[in-house]
N, C-alpha and C. Protein backbone atom coordinates (compact mmCIF):
# COMPACT_ATOMS: atom_id res chain seq x y z
N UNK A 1 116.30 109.92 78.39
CA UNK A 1 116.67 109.22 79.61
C UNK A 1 115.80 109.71 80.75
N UNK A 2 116.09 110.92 81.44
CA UNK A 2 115.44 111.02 82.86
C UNK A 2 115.25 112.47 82.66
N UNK A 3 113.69 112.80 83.19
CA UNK A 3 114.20 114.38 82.69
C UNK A 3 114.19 115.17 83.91
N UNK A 4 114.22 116.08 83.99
CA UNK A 4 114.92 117.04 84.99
C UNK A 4 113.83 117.31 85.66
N UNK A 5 113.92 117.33 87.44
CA UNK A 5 112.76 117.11 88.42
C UNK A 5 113.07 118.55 88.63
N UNK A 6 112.17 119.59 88.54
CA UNK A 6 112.22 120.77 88.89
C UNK A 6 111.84 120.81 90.15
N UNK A 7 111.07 119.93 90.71
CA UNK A 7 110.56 120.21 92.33
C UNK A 7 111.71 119.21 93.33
N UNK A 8 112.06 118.29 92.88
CA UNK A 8 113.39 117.58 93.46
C UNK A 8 114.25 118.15 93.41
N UNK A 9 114.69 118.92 92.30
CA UNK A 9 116.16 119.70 91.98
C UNK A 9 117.33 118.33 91.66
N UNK A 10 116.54 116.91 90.81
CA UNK A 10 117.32 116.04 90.65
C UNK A 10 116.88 115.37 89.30
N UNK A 11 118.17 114.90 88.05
CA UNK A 11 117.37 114.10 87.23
C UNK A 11 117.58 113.07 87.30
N UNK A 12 117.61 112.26 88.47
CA UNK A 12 117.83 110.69 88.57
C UNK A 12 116.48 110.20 89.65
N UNK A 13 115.76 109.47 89.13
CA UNK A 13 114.26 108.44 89.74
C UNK A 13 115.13 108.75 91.43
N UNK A 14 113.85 109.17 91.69
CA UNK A 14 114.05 109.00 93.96
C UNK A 14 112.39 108.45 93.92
N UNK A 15 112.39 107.96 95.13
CA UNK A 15 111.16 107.69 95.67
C UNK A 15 109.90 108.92 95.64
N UNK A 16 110.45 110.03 96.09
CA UNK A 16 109.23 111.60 96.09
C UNK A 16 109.02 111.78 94.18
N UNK A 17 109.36 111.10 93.55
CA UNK A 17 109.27 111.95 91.97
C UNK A 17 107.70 112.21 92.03
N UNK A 18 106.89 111.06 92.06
CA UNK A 18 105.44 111.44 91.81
C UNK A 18 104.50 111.66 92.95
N UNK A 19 105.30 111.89 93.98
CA UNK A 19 104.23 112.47 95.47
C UNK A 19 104.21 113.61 95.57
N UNK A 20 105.24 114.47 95.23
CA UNK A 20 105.11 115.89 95.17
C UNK A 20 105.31 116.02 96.59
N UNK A 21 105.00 117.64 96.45
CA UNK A 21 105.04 118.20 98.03
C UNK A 21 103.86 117.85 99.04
N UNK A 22 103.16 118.15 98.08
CA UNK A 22 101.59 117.31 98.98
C UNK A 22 101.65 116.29 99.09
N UNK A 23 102.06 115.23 98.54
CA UNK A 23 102.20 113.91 99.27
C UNK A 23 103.00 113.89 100.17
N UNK A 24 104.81 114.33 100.55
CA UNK A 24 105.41 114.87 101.47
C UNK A 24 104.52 114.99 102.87
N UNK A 25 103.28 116.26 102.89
CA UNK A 25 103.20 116.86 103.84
C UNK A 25 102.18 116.13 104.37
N UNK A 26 101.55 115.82 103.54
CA UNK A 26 99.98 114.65 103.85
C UNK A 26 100.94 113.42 104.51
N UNK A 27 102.01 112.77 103.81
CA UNK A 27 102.51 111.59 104.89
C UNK A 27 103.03 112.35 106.40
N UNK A 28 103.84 113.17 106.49
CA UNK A 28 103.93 113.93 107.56
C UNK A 28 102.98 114.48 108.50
N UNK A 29 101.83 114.87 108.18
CA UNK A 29 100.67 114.73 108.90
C UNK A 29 100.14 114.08 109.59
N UNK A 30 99.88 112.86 108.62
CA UNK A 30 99.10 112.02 108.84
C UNK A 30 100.04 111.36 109.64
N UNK A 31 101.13 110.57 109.82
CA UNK A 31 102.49 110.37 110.63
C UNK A 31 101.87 111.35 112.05
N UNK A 32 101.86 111.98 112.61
CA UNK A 32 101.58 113.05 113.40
C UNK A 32 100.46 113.18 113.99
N UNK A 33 99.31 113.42 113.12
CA UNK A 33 98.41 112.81 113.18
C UNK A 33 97.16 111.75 113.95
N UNK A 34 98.29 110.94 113.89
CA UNK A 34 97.90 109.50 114.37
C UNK A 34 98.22 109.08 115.01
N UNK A 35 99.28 109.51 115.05
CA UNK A 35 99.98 109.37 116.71
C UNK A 35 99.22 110.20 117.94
N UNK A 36 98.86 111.69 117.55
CA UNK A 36 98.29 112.21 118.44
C UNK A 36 96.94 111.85 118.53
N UNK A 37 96.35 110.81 117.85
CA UNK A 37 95.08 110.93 118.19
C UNK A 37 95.04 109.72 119.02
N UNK A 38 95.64 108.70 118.35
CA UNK A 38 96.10 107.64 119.39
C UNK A 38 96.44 107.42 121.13
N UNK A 39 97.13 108.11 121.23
CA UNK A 39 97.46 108.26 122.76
C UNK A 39 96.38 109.38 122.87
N UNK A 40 96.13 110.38 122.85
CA UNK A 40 94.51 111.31 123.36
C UNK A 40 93.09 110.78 123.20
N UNK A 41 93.13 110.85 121.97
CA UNK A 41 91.14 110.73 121.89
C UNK A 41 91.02 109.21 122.19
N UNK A 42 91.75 108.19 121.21
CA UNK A 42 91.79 106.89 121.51
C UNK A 42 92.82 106.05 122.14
N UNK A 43 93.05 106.34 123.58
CA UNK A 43 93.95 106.19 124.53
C UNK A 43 92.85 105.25 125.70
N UNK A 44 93.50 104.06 125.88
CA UNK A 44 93.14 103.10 126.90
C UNK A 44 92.30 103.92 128.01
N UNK A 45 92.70 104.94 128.80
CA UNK A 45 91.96 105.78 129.43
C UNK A 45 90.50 106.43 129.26
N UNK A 46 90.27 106.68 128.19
CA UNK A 46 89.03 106.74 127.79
C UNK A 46 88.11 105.75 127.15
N UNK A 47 88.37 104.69 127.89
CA UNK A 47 87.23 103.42 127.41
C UNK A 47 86.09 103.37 127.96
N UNK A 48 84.65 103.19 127.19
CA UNK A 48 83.60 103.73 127.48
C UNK A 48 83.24 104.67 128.23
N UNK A 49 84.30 106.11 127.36
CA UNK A 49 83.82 107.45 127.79
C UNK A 49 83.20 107.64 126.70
N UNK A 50 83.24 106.98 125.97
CA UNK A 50 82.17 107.95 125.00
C UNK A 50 80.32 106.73 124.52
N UNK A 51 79.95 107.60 123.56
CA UNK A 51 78.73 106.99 123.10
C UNK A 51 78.50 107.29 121.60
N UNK A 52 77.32 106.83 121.09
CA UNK A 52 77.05 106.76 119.79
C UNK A 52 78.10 106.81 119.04
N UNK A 53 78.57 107.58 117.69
CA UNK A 53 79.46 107.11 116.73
C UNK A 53 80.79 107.48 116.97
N UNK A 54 81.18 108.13 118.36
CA UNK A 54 82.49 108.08 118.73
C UNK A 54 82.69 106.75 119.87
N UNK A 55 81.85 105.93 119.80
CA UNK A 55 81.94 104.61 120.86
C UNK A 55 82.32 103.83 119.81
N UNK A 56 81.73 103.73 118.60
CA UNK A 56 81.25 103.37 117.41
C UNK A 56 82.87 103.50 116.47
N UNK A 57 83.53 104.35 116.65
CA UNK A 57 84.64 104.69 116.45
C UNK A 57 86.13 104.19 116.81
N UNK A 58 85.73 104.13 118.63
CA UNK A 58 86.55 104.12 119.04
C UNK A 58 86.91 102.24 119.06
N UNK A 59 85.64 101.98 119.17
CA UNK A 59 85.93 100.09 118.61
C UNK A 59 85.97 100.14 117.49
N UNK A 60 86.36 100.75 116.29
CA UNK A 60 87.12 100.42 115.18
C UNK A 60 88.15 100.58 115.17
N UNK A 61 88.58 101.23 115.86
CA UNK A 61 90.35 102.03 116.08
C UNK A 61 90.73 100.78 117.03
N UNK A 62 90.21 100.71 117.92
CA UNK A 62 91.03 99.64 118.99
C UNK A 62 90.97 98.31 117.90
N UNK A 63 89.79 97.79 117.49
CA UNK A 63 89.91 96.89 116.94
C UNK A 63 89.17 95.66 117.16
N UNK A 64 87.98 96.19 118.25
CA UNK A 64 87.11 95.67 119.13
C UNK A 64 86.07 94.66 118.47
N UNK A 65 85.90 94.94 117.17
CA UNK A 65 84.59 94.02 116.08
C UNK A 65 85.52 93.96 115.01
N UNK A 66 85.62 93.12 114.65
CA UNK A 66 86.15 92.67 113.82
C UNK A 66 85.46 92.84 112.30
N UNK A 67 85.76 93.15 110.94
CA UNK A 67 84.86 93.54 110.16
C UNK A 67 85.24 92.41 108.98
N UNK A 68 86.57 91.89 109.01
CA UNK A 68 86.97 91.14 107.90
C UNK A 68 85.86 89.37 107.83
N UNK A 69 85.40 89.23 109.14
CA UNK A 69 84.13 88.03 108.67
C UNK A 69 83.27 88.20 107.39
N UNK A 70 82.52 89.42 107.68
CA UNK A 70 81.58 89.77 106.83
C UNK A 70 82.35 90.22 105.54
N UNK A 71 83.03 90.69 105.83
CA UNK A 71 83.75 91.03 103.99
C UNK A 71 84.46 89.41 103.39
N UNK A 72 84.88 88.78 104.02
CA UNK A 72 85.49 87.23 103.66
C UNK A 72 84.31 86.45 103.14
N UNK A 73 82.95 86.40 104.03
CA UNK A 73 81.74 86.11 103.42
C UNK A 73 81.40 86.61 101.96
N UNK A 74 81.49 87.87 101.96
CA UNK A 74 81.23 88.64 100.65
C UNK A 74 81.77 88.32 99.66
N UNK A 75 83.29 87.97 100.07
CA UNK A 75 84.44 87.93 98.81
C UNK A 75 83.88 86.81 98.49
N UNK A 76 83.89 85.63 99.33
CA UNK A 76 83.64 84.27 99.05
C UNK A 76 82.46 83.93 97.83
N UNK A 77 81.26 84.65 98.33
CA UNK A 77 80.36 84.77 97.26
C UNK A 77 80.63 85.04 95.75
N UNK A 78 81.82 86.50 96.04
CA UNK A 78 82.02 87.23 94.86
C UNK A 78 82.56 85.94 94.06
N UNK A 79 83.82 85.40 95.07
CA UNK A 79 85.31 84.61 94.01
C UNK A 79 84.17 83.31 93.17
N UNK A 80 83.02 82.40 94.36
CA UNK A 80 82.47 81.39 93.81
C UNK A 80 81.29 81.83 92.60
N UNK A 81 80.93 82.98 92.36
CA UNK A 81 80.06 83.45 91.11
C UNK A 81 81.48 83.32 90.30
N UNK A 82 82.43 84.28 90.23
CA UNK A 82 83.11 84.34 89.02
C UNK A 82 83.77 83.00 88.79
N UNK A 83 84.08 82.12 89.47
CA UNK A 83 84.68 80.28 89.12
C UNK A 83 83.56 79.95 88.53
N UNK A 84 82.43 79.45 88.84
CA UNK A 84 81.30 79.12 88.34
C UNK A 84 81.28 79.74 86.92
N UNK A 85 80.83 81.11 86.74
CA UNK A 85 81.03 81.90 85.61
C UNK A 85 82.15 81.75 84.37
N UNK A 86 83.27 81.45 85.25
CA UNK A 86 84.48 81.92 84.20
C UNK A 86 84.33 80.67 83.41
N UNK A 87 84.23 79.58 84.38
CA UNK A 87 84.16 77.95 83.92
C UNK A 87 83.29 77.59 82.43
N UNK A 88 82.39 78.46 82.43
CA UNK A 88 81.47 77.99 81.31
C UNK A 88 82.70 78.46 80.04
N UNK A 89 83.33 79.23 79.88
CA UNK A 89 84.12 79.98 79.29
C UNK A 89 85.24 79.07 78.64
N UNK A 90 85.26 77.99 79.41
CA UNK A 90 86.57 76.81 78.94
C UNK A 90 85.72 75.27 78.21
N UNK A 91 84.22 75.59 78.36
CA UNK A 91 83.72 74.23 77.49
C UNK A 91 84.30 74.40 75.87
N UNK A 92 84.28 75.09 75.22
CA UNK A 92 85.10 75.01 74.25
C UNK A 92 86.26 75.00 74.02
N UNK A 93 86.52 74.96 75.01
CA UNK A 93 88.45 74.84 75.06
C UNK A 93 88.46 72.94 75.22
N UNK A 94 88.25 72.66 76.70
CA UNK A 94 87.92 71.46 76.97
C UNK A 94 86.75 71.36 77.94
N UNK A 95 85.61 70.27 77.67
CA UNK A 95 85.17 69.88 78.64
C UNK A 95 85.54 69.31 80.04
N UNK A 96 86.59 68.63 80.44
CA UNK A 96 87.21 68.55 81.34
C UNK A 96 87.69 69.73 82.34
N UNK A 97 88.63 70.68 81.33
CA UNK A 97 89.12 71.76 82.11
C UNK A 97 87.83 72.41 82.87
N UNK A 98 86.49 72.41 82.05
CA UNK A 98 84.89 73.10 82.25
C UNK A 98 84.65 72.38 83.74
N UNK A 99 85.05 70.97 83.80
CA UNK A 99 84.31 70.44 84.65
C UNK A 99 85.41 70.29 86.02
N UNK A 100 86.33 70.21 85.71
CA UNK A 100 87.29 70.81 87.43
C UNK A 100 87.51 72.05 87.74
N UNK A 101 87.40 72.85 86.81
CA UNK A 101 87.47 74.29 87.28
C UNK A 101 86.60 74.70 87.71
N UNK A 102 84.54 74.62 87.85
CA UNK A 102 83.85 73.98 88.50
C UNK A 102 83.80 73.32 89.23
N UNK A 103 84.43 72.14 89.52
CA UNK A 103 83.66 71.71 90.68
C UNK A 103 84.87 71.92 91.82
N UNK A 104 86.49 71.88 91.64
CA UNK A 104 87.36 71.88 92.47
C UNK A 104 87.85 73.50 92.49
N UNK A 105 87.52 74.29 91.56
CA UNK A 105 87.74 75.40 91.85
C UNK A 105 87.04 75.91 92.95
N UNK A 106 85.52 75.82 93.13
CA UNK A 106 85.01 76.09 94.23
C UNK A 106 85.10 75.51 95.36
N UNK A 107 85.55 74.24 95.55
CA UNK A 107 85.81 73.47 96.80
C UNK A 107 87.62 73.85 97.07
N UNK A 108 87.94 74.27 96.57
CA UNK A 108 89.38 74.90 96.75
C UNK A 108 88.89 76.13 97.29
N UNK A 109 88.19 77.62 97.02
CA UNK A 109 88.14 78.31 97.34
C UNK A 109 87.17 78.35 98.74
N UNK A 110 86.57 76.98 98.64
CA UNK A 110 85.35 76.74 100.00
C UNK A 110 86.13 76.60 101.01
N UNK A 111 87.20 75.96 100.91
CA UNK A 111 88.21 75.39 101.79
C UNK A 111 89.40 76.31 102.51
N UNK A 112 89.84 76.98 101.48
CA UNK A 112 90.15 78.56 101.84
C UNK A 112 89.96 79.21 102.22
N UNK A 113 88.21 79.82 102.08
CA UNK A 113 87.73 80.57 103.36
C UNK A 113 87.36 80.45 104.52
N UNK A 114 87.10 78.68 104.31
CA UNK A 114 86.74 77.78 105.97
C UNK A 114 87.62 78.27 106.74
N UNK A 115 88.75 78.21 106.32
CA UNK A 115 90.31 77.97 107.09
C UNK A 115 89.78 79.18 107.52
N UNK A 116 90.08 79.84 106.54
CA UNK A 116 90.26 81.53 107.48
C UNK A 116 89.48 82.35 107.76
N UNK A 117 88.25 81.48 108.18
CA UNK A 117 87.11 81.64 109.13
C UNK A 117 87.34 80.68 110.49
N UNK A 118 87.87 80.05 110.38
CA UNK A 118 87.97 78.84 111.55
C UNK A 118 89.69 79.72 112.56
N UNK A 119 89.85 80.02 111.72
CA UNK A 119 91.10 81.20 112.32
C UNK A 119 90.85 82.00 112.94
N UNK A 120 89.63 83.09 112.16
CA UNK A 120 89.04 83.70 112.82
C UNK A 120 88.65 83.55 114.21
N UNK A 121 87.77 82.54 113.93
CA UNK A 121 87.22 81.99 115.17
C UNK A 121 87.57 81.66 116.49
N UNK A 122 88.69 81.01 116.23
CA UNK A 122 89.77 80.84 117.05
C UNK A 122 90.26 81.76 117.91
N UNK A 123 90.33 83.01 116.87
CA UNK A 123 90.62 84.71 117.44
C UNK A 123 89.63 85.24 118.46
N UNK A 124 88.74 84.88 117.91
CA UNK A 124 87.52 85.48 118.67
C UNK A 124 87.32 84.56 119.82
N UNK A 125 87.14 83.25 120.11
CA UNK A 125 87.31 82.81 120.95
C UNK A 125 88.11 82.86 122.09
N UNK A 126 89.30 82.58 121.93
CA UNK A 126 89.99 83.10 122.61
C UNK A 126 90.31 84.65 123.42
N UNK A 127 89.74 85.72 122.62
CA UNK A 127 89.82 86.79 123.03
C UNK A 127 88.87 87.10 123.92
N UNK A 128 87.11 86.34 123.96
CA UNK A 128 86.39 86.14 124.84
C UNK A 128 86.71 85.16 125.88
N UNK A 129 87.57 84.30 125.76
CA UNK A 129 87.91 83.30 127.03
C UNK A 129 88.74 84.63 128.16
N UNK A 130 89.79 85.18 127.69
CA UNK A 130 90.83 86.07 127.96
C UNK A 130 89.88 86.98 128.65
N UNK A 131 88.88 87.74 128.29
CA UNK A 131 87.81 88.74 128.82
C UNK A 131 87.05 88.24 130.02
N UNK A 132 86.94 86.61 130.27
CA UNK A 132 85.97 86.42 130.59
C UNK A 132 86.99 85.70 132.05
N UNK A 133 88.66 85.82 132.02
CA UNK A 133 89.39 85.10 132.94
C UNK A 133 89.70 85.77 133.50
N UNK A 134 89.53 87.04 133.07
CA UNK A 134 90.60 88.37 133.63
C UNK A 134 88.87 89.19 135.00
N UNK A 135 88.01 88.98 134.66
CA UNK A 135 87.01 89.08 135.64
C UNK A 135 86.84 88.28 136.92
């Protein structure tokens, strides 16, 4: 059945069974952590106090560039090689299945990332209108 948690002091499943103490103290940390770095190092008050890779930093933490375009691009590439790819994989099953999983698999997934690039966009737009009203 359940065997006996010598570091829990319990033999019934809890959430800590496989984090151990170091996982414990690492979430507690890091909890702590991040909070303090948040309000100090990267605290509204220090905006463009710094330079090179703590400027570099500190617009990743705020949230200032956005990084998910270029990785959505990437994926997009990745998902339309493997549809293309996988597709050849079903001509012996059926030619048909070969030939929509091809051609609508990728216009399904084209359409998918439009969207949530055009979302994007939207984001970004707006967040430069907002920058540019508040001057």
């Amino acid at each position: 059945m359940y065997e006996y948690d010598y570091m829990m002091g319990s033999s019934s499943p809890s959430l800590f069974n496989g984090l151990g103490v170091w996982g414990i103290i690492a979430i507690v940390a890091a909890i702590i952590g991040g909070i303090c770095l948040y309000f100090t190092v990267f605290s509204d008050k220090n905006k463009g106090a710094y330079t090179g890779f703590m400027a570099k930093l500190y617009d990743f933490v705020k949230f200032k560039k956005m990084f998910i375009t270029s990785f959505l691009k990437v994926l997009y590439i990745i998902l339309t090689i493997y549809i293309t790819l996988a597709s050849f994989g079903l001509i012996g099953t059926s030619f048909l299945a070969f030939i929509l999983t091809l051609v609508l698999g990728n216009i399904i997934v084209r359409v998918i990332f439009e969207f949530s690039l055009i979302m994007l966009g939207i984001y970004e737009n707006t967040t430069e209108i907002a920058k540019n009203t508040k001057k």
